[in-house]
PDB file of N, CA and C in Angstrom:
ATOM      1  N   UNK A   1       0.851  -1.186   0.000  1.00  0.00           N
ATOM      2  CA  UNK A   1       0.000   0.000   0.000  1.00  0.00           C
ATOM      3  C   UNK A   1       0.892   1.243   0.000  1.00  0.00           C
ATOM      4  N   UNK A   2       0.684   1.933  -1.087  1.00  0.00           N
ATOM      5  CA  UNK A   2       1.317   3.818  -0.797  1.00  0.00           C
ATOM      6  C   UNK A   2       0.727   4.759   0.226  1.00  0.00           C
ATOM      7  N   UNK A   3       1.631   5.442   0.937  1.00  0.00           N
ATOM      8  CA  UNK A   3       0.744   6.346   0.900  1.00  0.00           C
ATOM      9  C   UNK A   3       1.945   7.104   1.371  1.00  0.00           C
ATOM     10  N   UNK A   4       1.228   8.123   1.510  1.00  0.00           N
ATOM     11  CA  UNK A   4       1.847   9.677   1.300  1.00  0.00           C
ATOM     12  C   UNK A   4       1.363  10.671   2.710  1.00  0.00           C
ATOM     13  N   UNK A   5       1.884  11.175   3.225  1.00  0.00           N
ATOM     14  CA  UNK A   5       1.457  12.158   4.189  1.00  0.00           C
ATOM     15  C   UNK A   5       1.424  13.749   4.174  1.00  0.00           C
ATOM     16  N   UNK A   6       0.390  14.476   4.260  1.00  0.00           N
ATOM     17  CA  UNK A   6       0.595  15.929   3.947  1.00  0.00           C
ATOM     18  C   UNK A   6      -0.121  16.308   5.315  1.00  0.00           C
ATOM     19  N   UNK A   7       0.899  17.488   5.532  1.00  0.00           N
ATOM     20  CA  UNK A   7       0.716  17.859   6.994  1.00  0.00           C
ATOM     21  C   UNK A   7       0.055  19.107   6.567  1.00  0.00           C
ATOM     22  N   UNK A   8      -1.138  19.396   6.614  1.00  0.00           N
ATOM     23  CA  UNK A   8      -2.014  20.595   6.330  1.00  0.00           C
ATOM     24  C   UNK A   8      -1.748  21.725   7.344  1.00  0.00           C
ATOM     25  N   UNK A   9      -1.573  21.071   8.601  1.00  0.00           N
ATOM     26  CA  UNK A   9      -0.680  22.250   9.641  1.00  0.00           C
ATOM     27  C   UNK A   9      -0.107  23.417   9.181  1.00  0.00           C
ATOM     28  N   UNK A  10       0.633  22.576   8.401  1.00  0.00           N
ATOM     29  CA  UNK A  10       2.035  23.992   7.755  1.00  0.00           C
ATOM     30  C   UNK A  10       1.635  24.158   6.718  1.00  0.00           C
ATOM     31  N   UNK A  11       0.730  24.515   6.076  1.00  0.00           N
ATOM     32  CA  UNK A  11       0.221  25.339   4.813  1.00  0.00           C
ATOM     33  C   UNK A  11      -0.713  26.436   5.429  1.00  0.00           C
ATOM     34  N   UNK A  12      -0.247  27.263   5.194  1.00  0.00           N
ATOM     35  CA  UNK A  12      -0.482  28.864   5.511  1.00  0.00           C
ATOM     36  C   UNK A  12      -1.277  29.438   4.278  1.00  0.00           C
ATOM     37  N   UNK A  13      -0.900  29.360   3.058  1.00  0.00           N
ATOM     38  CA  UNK A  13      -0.672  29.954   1.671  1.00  0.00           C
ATOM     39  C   UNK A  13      -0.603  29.003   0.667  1.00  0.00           C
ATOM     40  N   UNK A  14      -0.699  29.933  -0.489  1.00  0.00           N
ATOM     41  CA  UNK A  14      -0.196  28.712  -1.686  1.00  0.00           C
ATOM     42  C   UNK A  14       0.677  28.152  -1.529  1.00  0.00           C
ATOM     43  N   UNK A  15       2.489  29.177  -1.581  1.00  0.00           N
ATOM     44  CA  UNK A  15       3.629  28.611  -1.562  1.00  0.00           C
ATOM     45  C   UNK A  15       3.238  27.361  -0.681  1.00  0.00           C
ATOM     46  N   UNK A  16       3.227  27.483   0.489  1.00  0.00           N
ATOM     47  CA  UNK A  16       3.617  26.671   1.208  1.00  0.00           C
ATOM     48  C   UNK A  16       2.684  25.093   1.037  1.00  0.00           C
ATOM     49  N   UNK A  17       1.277  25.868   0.525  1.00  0.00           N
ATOM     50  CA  UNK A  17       0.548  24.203  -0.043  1.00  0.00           C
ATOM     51  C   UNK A  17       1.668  23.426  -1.273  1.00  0.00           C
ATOM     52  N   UNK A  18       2.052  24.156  -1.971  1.00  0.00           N
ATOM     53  CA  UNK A  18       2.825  23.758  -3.141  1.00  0.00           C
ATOM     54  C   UNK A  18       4.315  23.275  -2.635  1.00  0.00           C
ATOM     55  N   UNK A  19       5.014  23.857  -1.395  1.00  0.00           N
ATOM     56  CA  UNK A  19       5.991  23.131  -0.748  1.00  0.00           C
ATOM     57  C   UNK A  19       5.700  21.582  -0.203  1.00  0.00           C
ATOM     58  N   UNK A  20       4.478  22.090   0.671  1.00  0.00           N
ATOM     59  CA  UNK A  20       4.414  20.771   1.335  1.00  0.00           C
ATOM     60  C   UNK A  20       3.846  19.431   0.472  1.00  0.00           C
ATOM     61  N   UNK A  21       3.273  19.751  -0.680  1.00  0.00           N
ATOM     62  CA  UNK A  21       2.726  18.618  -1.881  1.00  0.00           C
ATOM     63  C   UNK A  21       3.933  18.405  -2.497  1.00  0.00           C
ATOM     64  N   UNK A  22       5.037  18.896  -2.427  1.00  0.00           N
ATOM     65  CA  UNK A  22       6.103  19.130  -3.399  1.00  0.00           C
ATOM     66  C   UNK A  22       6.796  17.272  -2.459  1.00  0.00           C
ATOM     67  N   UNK A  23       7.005  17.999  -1.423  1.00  0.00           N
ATOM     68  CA  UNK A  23       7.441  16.874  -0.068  1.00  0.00           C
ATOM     69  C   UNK A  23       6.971  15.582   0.128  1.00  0.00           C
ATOM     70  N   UNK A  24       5.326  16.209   0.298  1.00  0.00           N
ATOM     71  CA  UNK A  24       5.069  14.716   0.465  1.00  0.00           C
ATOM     72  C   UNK A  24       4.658  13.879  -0.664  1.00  0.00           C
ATOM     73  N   UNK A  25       4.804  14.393  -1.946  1.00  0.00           N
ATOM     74  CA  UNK A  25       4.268  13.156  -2.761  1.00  0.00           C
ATOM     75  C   UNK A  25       5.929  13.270  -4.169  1.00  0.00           C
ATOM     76  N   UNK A  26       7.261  14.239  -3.660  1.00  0.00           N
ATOM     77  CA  UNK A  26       8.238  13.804  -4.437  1.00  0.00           C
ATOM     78  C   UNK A  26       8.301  14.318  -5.529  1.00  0.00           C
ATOM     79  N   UNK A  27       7.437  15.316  -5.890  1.00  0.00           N
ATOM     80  CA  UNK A  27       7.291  16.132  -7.303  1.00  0.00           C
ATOM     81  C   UNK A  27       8.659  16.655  -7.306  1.00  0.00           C
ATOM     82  N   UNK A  28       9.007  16.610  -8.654  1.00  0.00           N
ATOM     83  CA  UNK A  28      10.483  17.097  -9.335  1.00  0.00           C
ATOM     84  C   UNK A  28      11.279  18.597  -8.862  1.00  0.00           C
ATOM     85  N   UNK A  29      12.144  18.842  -8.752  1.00  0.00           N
ATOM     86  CA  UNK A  29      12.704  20.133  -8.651  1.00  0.00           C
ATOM     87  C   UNK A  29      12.079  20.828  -9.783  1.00  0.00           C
ATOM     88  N   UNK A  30      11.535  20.829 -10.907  1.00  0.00           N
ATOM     89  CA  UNK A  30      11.133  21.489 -11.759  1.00  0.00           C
ATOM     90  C   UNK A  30       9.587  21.752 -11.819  1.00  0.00           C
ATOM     91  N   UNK A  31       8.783  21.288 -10.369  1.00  0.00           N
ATOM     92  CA  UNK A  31       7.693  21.086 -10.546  1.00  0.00           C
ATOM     93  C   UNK A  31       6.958  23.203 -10.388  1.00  0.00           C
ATOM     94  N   UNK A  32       5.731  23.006 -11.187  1.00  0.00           N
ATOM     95  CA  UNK A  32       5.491  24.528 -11.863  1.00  0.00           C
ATOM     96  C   UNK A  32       4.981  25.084 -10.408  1.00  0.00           C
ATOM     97  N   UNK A  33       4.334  24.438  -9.276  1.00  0.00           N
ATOM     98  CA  UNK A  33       3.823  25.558  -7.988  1.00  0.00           C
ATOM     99  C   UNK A  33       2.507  26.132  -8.858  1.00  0.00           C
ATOM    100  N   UNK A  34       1.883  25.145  -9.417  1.00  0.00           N
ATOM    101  CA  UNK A  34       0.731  25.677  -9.617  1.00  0.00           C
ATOM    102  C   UNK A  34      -0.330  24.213  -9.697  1.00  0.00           C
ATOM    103  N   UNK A  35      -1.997  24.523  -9.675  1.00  0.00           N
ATOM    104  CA  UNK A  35      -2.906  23.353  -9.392  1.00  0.00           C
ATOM    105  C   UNK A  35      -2.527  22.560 -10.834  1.00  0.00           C
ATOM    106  N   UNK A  36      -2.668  23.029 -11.880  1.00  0.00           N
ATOM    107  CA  UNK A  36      -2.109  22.071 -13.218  1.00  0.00           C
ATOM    108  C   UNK A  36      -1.127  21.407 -12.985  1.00  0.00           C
ATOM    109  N   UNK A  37       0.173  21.627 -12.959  1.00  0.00           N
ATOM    110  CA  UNK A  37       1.499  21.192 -12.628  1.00  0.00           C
ATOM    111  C   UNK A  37       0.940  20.200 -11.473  1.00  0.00           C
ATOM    112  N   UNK A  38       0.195  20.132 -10.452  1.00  0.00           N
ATOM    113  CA  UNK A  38       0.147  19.557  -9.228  1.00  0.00           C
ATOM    114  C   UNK A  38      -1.012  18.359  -9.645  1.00  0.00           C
ATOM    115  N   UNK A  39      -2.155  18.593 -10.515  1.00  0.00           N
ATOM    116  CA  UNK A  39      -2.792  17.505 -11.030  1.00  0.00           C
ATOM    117  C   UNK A  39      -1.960  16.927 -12.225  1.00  0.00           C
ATOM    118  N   UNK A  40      -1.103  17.286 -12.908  1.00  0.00           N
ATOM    119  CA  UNK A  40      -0.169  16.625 -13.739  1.00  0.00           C
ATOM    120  C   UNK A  40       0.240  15.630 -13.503  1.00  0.00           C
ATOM    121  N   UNK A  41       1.503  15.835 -12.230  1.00  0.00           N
ATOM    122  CA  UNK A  41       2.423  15.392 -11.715  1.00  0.00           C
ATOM    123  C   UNK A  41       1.527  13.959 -11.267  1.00  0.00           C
ATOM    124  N   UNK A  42       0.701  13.753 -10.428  1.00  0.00           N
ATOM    125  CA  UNK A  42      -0.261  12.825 -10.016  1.00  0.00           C
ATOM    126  C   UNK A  42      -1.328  12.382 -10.449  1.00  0.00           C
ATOM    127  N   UNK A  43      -1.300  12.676 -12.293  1.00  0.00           N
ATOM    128  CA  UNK A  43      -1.881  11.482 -13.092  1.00  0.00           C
ATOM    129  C   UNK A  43      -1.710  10.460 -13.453  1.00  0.00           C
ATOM    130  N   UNK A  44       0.042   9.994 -13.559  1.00  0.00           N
ATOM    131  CA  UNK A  44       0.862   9.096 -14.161  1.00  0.00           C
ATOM    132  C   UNK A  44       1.336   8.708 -12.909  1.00  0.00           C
ATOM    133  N   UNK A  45       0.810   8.415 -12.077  1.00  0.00           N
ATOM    134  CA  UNK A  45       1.572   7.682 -11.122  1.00  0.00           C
ATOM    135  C   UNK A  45       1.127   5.936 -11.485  1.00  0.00           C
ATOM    136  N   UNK A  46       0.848   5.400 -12.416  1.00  0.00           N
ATOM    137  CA  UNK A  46       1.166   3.764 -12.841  1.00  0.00           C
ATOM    138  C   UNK A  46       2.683   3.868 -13.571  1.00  0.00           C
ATOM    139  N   UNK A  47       2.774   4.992 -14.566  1.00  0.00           N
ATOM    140  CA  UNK A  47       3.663   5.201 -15.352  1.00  0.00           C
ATOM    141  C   UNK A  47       5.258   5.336 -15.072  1.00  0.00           C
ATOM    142  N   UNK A  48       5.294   5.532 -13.630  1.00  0.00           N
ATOM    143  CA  UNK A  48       6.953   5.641 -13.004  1.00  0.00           C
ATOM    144  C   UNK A  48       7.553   6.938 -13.916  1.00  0.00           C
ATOM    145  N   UNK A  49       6.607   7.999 -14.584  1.00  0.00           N
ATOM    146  CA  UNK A  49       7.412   8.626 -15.169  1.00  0.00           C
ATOM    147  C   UNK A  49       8.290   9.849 -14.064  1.00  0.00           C
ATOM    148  N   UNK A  50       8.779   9.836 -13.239  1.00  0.00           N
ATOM    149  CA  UNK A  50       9.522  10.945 -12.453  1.00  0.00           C
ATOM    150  C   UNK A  50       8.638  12.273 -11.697  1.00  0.00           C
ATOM    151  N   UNK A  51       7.509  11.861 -12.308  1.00  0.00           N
ATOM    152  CA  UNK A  51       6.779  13.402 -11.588  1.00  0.00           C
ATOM    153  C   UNK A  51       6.184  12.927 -10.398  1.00  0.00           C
ATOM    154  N   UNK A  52       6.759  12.150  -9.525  1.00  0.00           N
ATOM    155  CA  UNK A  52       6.095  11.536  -8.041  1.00  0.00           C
ATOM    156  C   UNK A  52       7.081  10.598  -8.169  1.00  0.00           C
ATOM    157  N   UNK A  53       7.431  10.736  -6.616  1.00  0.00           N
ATOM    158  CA  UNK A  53       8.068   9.483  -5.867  1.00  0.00           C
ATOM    159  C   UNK A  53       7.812   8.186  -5.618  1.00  0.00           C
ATOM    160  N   UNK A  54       6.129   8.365  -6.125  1.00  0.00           N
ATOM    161  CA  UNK A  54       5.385   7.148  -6.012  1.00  0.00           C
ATOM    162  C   UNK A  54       5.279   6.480  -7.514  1.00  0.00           C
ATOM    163  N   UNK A  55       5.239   5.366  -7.136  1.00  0.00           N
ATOM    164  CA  UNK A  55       4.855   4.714  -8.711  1.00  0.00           C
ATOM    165  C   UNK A  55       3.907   3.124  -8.250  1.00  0.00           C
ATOM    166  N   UNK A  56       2.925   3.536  -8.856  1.00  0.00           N
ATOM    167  CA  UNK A  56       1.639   2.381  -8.429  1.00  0.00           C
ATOM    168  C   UNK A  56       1.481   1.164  -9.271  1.00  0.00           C
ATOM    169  N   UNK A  57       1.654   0.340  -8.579  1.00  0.00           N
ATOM    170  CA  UNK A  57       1.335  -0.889  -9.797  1.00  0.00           C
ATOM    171  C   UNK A  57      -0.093  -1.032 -10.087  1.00  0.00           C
ATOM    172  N   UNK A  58      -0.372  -2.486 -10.613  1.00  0.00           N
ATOM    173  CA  UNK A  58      -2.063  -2.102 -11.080  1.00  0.00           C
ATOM    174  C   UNK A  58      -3.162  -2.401  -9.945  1.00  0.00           C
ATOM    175  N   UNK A  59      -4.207  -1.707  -9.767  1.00  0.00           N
ATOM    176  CA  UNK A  59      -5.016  -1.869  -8.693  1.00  0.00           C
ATOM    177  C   UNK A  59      -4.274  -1.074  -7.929  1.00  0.00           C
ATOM    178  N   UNK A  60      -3.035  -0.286  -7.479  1.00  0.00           N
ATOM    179  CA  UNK A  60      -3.037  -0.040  -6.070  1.00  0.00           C
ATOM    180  C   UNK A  60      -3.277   1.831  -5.669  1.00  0.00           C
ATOM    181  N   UNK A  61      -3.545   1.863  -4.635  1.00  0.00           N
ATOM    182  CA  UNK A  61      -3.722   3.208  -4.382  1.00  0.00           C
ATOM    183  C   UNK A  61      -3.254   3.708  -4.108  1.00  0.00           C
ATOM    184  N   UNK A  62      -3.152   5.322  -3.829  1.00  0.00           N
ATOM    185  CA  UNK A  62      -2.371   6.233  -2.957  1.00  0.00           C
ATOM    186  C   UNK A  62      -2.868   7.060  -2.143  1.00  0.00           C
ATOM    187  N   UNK A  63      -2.657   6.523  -0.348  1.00  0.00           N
ATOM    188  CA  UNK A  63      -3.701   6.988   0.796  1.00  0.00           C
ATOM    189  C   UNK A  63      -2.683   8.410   0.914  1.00  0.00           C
ATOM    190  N   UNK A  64      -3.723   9.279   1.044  1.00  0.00           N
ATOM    191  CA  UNK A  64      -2.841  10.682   1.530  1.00  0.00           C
ATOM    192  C   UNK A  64      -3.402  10.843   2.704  1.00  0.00           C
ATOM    193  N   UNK A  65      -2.408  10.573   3.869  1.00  0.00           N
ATOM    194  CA  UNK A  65      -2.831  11.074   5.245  1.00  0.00           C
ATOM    195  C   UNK A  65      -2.823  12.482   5.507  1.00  0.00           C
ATOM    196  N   UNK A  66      -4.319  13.153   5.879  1.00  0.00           N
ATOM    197  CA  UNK A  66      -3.926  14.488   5.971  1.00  0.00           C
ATOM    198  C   UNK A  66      -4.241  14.845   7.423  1.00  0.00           C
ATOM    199  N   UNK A  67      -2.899  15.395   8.092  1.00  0.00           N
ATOM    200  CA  UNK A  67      -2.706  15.764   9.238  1.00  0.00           C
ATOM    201  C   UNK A  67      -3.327  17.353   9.482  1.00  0.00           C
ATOM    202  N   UNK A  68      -4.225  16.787  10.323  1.00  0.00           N
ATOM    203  CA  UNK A  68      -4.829  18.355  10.925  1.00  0.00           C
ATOM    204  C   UNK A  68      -5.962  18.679  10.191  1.00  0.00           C
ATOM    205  N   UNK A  69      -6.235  17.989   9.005  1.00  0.00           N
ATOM    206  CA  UNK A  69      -7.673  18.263   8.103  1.00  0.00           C
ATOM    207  C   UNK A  69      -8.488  18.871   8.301  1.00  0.00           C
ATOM    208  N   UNK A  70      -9.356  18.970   9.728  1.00  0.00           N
ATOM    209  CA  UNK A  70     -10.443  19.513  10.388  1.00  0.00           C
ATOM    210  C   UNK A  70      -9.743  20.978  10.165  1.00  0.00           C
ATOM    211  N   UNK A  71      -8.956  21.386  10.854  1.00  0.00           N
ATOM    212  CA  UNK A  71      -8.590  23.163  11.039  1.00  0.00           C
ATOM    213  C   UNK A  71      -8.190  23.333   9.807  1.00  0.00           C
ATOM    214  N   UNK A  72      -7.554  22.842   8.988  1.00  0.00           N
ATOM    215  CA  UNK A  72      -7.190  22.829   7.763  1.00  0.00           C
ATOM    216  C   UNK A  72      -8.138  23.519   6.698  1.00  0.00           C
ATOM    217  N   UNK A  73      -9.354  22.982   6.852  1.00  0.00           N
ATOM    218  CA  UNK A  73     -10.771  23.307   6.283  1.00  0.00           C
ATOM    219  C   UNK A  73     -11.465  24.589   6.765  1.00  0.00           C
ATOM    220  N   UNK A  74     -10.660  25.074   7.835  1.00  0.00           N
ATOM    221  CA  UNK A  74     -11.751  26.037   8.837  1.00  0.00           C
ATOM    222  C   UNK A  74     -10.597  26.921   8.832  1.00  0.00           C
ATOM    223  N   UNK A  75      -9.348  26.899   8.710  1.00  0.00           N
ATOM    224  CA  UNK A  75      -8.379  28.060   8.652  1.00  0.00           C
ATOM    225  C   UNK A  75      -8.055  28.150   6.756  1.00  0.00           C
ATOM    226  N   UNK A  76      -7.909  27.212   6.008  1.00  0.00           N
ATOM    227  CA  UNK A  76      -7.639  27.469   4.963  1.00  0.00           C
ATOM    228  C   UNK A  76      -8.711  26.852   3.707  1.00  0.00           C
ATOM    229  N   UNK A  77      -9.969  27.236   3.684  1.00  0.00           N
ATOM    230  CA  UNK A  77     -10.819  27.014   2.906  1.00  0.00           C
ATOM    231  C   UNK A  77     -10.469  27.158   1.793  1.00  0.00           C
ATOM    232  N   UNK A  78     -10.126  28.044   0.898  1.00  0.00           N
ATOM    233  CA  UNK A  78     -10.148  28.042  -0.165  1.00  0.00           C
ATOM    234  C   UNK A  78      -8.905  27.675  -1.056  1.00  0.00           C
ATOM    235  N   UNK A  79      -7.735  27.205  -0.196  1.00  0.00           N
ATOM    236  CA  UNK A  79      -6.815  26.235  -0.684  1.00  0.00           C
ATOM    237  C   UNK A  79      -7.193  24.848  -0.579  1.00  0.00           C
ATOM    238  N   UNK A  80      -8.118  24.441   0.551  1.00  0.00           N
ATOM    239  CA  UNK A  80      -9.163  23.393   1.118  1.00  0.00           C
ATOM    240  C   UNK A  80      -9.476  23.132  -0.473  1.00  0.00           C
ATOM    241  N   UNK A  81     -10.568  23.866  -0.535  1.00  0.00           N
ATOM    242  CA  UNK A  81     -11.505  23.139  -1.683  1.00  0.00           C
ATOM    243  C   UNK A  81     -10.871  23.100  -3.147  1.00  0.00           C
ATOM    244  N   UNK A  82      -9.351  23.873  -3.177  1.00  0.00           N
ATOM    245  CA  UNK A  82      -8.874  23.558  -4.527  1.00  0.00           C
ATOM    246  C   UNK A  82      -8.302  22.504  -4.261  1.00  0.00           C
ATOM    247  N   UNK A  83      -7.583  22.310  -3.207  1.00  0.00           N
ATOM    248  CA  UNK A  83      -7.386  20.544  -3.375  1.00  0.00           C
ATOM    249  C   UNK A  83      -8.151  19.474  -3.479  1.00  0.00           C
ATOM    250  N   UNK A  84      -9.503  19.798  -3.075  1.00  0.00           N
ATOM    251  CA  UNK A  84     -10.030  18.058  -3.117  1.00  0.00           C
ATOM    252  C   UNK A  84     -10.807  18.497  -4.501  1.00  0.00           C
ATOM    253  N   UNK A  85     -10.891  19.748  -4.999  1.00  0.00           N
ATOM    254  CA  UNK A  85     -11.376  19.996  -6.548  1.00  0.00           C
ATOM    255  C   UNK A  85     -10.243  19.219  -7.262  1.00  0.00           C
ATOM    256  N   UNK A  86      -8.806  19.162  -6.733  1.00  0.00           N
ATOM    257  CA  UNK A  86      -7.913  19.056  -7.632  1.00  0.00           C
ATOM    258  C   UNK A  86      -7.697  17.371  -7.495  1.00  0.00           C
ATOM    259  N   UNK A  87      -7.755  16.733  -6.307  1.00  0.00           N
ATOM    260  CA  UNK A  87      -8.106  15.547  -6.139  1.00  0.00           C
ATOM    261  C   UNK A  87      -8.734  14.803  -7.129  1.00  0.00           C
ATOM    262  N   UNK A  88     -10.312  15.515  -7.263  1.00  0.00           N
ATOM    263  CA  UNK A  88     -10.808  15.030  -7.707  1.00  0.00           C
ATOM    264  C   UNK A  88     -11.074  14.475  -9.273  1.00  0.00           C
ATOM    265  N   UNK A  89     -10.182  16.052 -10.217  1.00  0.00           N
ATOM    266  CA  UNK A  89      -9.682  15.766 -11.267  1.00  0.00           C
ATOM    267  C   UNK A  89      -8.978  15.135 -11.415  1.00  0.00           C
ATOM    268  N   UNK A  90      -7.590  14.603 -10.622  1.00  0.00           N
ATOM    269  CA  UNK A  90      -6.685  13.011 -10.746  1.00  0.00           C
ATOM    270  C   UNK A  90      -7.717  11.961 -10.838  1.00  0.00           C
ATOM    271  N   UNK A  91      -8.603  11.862  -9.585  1.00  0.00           N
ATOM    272  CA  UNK A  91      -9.063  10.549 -10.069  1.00  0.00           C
ATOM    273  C   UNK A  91     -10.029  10.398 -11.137  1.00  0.00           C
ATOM    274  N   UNK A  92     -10.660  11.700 -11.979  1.00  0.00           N
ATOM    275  CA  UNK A  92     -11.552  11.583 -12.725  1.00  0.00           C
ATOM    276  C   UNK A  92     -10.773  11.461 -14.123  1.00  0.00           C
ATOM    277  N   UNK A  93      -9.780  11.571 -14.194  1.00  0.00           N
ATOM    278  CA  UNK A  93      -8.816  11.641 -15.162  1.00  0.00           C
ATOM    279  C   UNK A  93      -8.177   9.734 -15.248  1.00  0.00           C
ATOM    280  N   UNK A  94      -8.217   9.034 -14.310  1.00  0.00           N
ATOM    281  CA  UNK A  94      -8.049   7.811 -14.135  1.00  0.00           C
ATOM    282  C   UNK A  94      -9.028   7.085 -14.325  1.00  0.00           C
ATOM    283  N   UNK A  95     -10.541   7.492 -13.579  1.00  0.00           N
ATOM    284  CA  UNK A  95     -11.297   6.861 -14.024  1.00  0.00           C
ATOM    285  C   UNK A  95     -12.025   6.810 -16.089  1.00  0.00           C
ATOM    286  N   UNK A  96     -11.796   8.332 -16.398  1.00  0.00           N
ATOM    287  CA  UNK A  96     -11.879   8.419 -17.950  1.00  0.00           C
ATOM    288  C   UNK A  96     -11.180   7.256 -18.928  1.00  0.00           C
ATOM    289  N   UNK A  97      -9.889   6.921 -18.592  1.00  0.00           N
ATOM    290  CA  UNK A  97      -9.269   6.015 -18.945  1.00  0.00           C
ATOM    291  C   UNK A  97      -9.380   4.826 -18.717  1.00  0.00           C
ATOM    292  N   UNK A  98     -10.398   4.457 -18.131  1.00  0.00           N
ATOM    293  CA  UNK A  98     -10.455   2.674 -17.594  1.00  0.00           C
ATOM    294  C   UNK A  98     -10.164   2.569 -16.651  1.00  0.00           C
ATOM    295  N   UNK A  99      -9.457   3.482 -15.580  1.00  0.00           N
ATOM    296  CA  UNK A  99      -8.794   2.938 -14.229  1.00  0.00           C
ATOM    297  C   UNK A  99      -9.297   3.331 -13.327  1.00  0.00           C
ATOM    298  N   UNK A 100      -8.888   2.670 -12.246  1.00  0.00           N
ATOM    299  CA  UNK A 100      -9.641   3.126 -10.586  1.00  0.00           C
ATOM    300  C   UNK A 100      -9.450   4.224 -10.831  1.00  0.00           C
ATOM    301  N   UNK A 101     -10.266   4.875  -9.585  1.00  0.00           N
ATOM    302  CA  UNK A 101      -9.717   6.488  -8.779  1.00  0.00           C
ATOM    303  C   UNK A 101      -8.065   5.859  -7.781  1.00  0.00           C
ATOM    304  N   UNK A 102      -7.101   6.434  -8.421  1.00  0.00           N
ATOM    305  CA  UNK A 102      -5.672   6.140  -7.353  1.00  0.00           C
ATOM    306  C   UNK A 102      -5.488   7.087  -6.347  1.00  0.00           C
ATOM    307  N   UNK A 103      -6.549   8.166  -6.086  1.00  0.00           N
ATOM    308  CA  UNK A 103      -5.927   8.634  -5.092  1.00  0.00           C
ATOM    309  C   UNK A 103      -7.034   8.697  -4.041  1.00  0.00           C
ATOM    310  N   UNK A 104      -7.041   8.481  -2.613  1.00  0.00           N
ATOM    311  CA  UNK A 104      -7.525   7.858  -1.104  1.00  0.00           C
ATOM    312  C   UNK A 104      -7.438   9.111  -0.176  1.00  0.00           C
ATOM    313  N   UNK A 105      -8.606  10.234   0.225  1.00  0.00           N
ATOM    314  CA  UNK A 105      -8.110  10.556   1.154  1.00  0.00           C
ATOM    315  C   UNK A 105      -8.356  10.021   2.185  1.00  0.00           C
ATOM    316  N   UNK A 106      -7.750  10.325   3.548  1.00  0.00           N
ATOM    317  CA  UNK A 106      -7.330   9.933   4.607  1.00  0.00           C
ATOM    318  C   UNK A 106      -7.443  10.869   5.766  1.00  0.00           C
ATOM    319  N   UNK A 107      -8.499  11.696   6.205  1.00  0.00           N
ATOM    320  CA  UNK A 107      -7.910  12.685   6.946  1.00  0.00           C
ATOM    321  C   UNK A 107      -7.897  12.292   8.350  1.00  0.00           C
ATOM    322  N   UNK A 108      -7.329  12.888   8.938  1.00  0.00           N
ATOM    323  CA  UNK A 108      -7.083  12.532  10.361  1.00  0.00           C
ATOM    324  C   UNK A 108      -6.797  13.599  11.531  1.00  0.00           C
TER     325      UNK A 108
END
């Protein structure tokens, strides 16, 4: 099983949402710090192509534990809802193609 941990704690701001996604899921030194670049990077995770640390074989998922979720939602709403908007385009982008949804949230 993958999974990945993003500590919602320390996202203040964009930068820092785009640091800490950068961290916990291994996106490239070249990755753009923007929601495209960030649903990119975590379409091809069967593919092992370099844009994630993760690389999924078939059937498997990727649980993102998100630390602090609750305040997360209530201090940073509207980085909140572009992520699970942006979530949701990975897995709708997987499911278009024949495949599961690969990505699991997890909050905690």
């Amino acid at each position: 099983m993958a999974e990945a941990t993003l500590d919602t704690e320390k996202i203040k701001d964009w930068p820092s949402f785009h640091a800490q996604s950068a961290e916990a899921f291994g996106f490239p030194n070249f990755y753009g710090n923007n929601l495209n670049a960030w649903i990119d990077c975590l379409t091809y995770l069967p593919e092992g192509d370099g844009m994630s640390s993760f690389v999924l074989g078939s059937g498997e998922q990727l649980f993102i534990k998100l630390l602090q979720f609750e305040n997360f939602a209530k201090t940073q709403p509207e980085i909140c809802l572009a992520f699970l908007g942006s979530v949701a385009s990975v897995n709708q982008r997987y499911i278009s193609a024949g495949d599961i949804p690969r990505l699991v949230l997890v909050p905690q």
